[in-house]
Protein backbone atom coordinates (compact mmCIF):
# COMPACT_ATOMS: atom_id res chain seq x y z
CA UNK A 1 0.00 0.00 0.00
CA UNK A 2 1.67 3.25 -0.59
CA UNK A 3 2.06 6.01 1.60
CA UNK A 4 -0.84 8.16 -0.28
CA UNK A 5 -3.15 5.63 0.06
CA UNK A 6 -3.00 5.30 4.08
CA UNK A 7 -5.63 8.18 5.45
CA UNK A 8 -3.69 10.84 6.47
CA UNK A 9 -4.83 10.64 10.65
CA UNK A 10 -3.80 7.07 10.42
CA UNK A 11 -0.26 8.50 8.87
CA UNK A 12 2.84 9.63 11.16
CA UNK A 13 3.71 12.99 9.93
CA UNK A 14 6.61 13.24 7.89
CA UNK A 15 9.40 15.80 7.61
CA UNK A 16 7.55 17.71 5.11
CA UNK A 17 4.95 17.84 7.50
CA UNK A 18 6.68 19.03 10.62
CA UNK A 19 8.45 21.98 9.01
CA UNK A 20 6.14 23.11 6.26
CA UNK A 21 6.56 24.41 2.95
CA UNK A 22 6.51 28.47 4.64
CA UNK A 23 9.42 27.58 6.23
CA UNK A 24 11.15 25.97 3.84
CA UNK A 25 10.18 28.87 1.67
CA UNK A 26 11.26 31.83 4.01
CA UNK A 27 15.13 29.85 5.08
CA UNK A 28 15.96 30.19 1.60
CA UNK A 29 15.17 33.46 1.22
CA UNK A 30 17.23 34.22 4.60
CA UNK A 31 19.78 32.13 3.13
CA UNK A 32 20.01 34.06 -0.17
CA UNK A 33 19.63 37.70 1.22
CA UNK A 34 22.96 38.39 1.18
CA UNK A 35 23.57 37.71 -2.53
CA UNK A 36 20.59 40.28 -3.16
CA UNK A 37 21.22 43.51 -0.80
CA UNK A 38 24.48 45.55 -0.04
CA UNK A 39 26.25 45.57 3.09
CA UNK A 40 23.66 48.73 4.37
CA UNK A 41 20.28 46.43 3.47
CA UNK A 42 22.34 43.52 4.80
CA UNK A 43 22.96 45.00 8.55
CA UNK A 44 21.37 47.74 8.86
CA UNK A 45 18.24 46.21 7.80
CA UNK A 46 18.83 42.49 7.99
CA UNK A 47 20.94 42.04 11.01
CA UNK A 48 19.59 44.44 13.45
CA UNK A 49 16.33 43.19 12.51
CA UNK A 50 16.73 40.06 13.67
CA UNK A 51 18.45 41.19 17.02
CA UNK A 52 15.61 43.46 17.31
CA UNK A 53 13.23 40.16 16.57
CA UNK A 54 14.60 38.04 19.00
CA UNK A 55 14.36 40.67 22.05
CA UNK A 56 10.97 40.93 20.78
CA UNK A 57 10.41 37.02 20.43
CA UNK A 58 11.90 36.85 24.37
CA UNK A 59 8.57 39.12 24.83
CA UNK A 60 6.36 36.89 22.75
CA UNK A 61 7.34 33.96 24.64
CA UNK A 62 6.19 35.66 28.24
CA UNK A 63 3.02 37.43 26.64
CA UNK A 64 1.96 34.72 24.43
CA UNK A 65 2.56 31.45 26.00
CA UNK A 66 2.50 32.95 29.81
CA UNK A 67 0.40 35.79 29.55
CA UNK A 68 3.18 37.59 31.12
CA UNK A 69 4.00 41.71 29.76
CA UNK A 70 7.01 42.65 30.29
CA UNK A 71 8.91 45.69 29.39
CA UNK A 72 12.57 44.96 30.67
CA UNK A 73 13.27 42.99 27.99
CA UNK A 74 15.24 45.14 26.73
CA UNK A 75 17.02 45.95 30.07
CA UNK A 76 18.16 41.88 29.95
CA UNK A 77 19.33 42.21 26.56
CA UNK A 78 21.24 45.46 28.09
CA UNK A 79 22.88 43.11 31.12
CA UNK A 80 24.40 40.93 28.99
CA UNK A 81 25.70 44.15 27.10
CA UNK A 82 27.37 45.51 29.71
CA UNK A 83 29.07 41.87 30.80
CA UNK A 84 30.40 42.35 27.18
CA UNK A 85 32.04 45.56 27.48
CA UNK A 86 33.22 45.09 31.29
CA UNK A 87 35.00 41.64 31.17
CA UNK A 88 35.65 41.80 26.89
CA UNK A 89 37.47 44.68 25.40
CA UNK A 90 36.41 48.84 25.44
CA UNK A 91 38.08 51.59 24.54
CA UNK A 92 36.58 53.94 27.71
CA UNK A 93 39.49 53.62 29.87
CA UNK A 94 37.76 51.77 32.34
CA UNK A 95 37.20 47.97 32.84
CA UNK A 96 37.66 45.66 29.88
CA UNK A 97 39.63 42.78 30.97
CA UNK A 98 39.50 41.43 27.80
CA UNK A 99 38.61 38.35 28.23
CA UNK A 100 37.68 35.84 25.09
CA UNK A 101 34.55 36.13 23.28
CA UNK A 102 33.67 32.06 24.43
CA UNK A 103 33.94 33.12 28.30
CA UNK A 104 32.45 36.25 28.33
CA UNK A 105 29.43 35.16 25.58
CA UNK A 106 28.15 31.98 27.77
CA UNK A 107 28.89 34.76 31.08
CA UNK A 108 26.59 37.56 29.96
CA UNK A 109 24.13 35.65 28.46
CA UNK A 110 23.44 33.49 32.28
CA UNK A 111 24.05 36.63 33.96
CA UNK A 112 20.96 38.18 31.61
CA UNK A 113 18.92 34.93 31.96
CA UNK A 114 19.71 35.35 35.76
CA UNK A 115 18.36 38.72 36.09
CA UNK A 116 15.17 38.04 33.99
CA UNK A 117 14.86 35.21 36.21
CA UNK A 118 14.61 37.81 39.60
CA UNK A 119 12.61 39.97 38.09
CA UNK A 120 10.17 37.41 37.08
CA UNK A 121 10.31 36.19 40.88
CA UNK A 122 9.03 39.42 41.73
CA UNK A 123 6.45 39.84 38.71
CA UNK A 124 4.43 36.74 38.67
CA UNK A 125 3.04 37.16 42.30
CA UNK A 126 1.15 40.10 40.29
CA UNK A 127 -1.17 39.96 37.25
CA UNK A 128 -2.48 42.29 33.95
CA UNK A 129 -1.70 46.00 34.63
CA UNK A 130 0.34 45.00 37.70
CA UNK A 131 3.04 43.36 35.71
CA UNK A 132 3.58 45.61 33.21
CA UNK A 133 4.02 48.33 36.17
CA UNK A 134 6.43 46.16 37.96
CA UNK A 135 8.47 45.34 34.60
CA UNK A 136 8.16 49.30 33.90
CA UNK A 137 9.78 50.85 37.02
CA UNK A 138 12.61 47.39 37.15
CA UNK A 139 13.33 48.63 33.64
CA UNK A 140 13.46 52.57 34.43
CA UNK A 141 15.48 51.71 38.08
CA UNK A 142 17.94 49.84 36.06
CA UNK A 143 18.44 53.04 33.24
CA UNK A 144 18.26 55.82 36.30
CA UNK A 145 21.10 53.46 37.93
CA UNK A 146 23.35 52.50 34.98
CA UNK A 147 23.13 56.19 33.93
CA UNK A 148 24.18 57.71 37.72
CA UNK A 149 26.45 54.79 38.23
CA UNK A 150 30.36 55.78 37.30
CA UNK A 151 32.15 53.29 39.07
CA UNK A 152 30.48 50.10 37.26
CA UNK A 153 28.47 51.25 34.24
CA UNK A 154 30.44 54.23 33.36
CA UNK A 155 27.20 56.70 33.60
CA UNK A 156 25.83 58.55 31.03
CA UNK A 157 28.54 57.61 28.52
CA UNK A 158 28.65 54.39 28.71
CA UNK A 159 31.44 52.43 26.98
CA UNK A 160 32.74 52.69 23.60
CA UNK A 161 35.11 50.80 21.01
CA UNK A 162 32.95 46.91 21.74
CA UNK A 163 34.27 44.95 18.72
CA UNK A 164 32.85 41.61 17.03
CA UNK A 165 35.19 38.93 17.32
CA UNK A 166 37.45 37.87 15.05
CA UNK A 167 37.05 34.00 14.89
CA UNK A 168 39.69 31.73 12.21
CA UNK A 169 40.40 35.00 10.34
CA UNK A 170 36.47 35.87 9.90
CA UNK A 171 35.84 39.33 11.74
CA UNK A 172 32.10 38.62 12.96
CA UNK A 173 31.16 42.57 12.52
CA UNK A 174 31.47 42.07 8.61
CA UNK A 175 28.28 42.36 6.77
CA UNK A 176 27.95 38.85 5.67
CA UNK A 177 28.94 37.08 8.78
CA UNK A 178 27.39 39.44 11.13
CA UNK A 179 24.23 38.84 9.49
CA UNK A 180 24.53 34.82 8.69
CA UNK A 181 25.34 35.03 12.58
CA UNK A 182 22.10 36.81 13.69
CA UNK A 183 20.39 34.66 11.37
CA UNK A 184 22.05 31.55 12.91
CA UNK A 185 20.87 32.69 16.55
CA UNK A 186 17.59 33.95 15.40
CA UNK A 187 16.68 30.50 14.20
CA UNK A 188 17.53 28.70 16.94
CA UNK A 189 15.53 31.04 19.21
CA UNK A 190 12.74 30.73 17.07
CA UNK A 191 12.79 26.91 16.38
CA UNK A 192 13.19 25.95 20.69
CA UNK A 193 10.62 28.85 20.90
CA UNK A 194 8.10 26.97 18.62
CA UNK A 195 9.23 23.36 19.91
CA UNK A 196 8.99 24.44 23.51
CA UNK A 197 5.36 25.62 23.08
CA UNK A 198 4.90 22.02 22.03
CA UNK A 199 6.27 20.47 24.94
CA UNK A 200 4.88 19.23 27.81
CA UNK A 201 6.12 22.45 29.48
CA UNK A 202 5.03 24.50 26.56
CA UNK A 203 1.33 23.11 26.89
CA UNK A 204 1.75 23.85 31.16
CA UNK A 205 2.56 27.26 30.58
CA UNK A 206 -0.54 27.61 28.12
CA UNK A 207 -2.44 26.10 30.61
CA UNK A 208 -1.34 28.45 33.53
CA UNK A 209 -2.18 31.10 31.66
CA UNK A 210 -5.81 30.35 30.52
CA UNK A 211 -6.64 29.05 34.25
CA UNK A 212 -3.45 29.32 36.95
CA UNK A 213 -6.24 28.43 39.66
CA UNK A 214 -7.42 25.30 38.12
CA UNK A 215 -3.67 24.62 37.20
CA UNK A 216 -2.42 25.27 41.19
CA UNK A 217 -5.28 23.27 41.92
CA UNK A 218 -4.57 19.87 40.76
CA UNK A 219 -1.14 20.43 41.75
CA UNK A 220 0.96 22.64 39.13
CA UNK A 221 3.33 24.58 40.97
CA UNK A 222 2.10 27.99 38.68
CA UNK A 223 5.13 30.12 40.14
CA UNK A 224 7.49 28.19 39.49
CA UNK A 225 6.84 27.41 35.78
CA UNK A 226 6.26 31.06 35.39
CA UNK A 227 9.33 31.91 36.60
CA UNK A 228 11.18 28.85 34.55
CA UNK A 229 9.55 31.08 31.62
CA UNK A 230 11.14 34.05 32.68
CA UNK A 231 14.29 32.60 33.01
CA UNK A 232 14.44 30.87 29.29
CA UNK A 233 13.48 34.01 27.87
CA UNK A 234 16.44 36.01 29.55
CA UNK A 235 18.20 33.45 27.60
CA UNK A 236 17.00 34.57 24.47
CA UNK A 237 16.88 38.20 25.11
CA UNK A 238 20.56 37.80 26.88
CA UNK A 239 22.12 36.05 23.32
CA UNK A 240 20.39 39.26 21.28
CA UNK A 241 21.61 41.79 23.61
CA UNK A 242 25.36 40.48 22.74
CA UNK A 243 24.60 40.74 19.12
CA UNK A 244 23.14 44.24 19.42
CA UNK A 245 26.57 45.61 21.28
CA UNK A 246 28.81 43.95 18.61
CA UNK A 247 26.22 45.83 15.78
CA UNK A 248 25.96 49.35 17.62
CA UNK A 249 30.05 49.00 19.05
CA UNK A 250 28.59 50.58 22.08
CA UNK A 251 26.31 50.69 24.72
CA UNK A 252 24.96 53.37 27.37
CA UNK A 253 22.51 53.61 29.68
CA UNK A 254 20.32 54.96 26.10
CA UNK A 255 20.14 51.46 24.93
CA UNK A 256 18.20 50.75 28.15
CA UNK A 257 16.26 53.44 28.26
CA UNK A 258 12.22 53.40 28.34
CA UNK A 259 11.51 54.47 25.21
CA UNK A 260 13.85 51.61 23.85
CA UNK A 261 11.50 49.22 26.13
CA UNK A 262 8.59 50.29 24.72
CA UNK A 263 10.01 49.91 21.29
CA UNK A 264 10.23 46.37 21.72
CA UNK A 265 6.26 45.84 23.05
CA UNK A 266 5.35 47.91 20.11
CA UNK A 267 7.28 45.64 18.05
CA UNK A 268 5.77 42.56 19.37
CA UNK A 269 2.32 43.91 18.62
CA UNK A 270 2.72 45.05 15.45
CA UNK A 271 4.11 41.74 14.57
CA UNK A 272 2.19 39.40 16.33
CA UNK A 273 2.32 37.44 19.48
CA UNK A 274 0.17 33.85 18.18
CA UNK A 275 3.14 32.71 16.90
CA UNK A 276 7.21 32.96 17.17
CA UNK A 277 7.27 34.42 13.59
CA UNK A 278 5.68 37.43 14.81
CA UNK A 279 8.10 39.63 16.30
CA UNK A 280 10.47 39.05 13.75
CA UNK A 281 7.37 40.77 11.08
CA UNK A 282 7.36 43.42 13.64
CA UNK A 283 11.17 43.67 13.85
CA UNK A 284 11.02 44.13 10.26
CA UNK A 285 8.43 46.87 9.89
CA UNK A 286 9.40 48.92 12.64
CA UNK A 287 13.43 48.67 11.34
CA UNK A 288 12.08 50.03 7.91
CA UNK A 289 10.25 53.30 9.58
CA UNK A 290 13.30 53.74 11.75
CA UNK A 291 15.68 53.80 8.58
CA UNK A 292 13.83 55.45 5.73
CA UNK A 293 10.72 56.98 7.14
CA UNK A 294 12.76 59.23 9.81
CA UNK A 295 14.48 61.18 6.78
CA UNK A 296 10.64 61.80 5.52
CA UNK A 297 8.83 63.41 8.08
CA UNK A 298 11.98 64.38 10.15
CA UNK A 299 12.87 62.88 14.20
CA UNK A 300 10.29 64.98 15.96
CA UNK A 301 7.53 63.63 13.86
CA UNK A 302 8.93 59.90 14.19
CA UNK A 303 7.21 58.51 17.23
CA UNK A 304 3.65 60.05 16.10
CA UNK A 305 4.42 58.12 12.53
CA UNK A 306 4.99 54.91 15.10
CA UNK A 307 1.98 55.48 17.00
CA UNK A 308 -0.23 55.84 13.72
CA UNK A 309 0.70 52.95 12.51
CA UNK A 310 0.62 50.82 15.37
CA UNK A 311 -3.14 51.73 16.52
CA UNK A 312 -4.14 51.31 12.86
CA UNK A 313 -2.89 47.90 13.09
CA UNK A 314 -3.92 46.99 16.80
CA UNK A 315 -7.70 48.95 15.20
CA UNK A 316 -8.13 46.36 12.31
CA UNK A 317 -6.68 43.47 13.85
CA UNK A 318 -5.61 42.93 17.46
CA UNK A 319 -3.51 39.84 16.68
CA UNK A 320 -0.62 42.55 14.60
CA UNK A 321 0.36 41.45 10.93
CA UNK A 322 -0.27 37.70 12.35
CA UNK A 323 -4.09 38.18 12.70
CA UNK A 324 -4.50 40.04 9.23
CA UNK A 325 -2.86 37.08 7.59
CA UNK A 326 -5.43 34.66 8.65
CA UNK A 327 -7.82 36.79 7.37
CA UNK A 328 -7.03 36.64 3.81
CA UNK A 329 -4.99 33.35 3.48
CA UNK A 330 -6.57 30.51 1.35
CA UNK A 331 -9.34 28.54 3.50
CA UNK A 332 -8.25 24.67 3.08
CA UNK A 333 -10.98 23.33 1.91
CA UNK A 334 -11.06 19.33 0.38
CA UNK A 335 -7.76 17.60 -0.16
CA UNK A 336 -4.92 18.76 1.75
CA UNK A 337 -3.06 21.05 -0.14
CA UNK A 338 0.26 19.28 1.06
CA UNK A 339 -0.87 15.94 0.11
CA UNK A 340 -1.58 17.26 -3.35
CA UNK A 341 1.76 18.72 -3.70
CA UNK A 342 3.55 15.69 -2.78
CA UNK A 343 0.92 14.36 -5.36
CA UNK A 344 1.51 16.71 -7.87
CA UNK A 345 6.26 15.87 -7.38
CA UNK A 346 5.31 11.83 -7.26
């Protein structure tokens, strides 16, 4: 009997199956990028949107799956920063033991998942408004402090002079590996994002955050998988907040700042938060105003450009990009359309 002939319930799902022709689809456009755009369209556009998507997708994974707002993602992704220029090298005059990129890397990004970790602790004994408060004044404590604070953090300057690596004769900051290096992390973020919410903690986490009493009930303990949650997303947002340091060469207690925080909820939104891909859509729009729509309508006029566009979006559909998508994509109706492709190649 051959494999088309077996009902397709009664069928283990195949490769083709499991990753889909989308994604097939999109990695090879990823992977061919580079032979398409310049070195400007390849970073400026390309890398720091994915850095930008993965800070985002560290959100998407505590709002989505959890239920969880936060808005100190970006001050994680910041911690890990600063590890970089303290312990790697910086041309500030201060700190920068230069140390190698494979001990300070693995450092910063468990000292970021460390500190997401705490300030989950203290946000999921809170719920709704509550937590984005909490995750608001952590996030504008840490900026007030890194920007008053000389002695570690080098105040309002920050530090300067944070290079890329240079790893078998391959300087990471180059266009072409900087961005096959984003898009190396990005992916794996993405793909344990998307198998995680699969898993049996994935499906917990869901489950917390539809019904936490009914969960605590029958004998989840809710704050401890929330905080778990919190603590794989500093992950994330720690790995992107080393890539952003190596893009920018810098960081200062800016890159931390609210505005930056909010950035990255907008960003979210915009994009999406049903599904992993979404903050990455997100990344992408909002890294497109940011580059060619600020030389339009000028700086001051920037943020009101932002806020058009985002309640215009959130106004015709509150699931971002993600929702409008399902709204005008092909209904399946009859055969599955994968089972006639792999008809239509027999």
């Amino acid at each position: 009997m051959s494999e088309l002939s077996v009902p397709r319930a009664a069928r283990a799902p195949g490769w083709f199956d499991r990753i889909g022709i989308g994604h097939l689809l999109l990695g090879a456009l990823l992977l061919v990028y580079p032979a398409m755009a310049n070195d400007f369209f390849l970073t400026q556009i390309g890398g720091y949107s994915l850095v930008l998507g993965m800070i985002a997708l560290s959100l998407m994974l505590l709002a989505g799956y959890g239920g969880m707002v936060s808005l100190a993602q970006i001050t994680v992704a910041g911690a890990a920063g600063y590890v970089v220029a303290i312990f790697g090298e910086n041309n500030s005059g201060i700190y920068g033991f230069g140390w190698p990129w494979w001990v300070y890397g693995p450092l910063a990004i468990l000292i970021a998942s460390l500190m997401s970790a705490l300030i989950g602790w203290v946000a999921v004994r809170t719920e709704g408004i509550y937590t984005i408060m909490i995750t608001l004044a952590v996030a504008t404590a840490c900026f007030y402090f890194a920007q008053q604070n000389y002695a570690l953090f080098n105040g309002f300057p920050g530090y300067n002079g944070l290079r890329a690596p240079e790893v078998f004769g391959v300087y990471w900051r180059d266009p072409v590996p900087f961005y096959y290096l984003c898009l190396f992390c990005a992916v794996l973020a993405y793909a344990a994002v998307l198998y995680g919410a699969r898993s049996t903690f994935g499906m917990t986490l869901q489950a917390i955050r539809d019904n936490p009493r009914r969960m605590r009930s029958i004998g989840f303990d809710v704050t401890a998988h929330k905080v778990f949650a919190w603590w794989l997303a500093g992950l994330i947002a720690g790995a992107a907040g080393i890539l952003l340091v190596w893009f920018n060469g810098r960081i200062s207690p800016g890159t931390i700042a609210v505005g930056p925080s909010i950035n990255i909820l907008v960003i979210a939104i915009i994009g999406g938060m049903r599904h992993p891909i979404g903050p990455f859509l997100g990344a992408v729009i909002v890294t497109l105003m940011q580059t060619f729509a600020i030389d339009i309508i000028g700086a001051e006029r920037f943020n009101t450009l932002i806020g058009m566009v985002f309640l215009i979006i959130v106004f015709i559909s509150p699931d971002g990009i993600l929702g409008l998508w399902e709204r005008v994509k092909p209904k399946a109706g009859g055969e599955d359309w994968r089972a006639s492709f792999r008809t239509s190649v027999k």
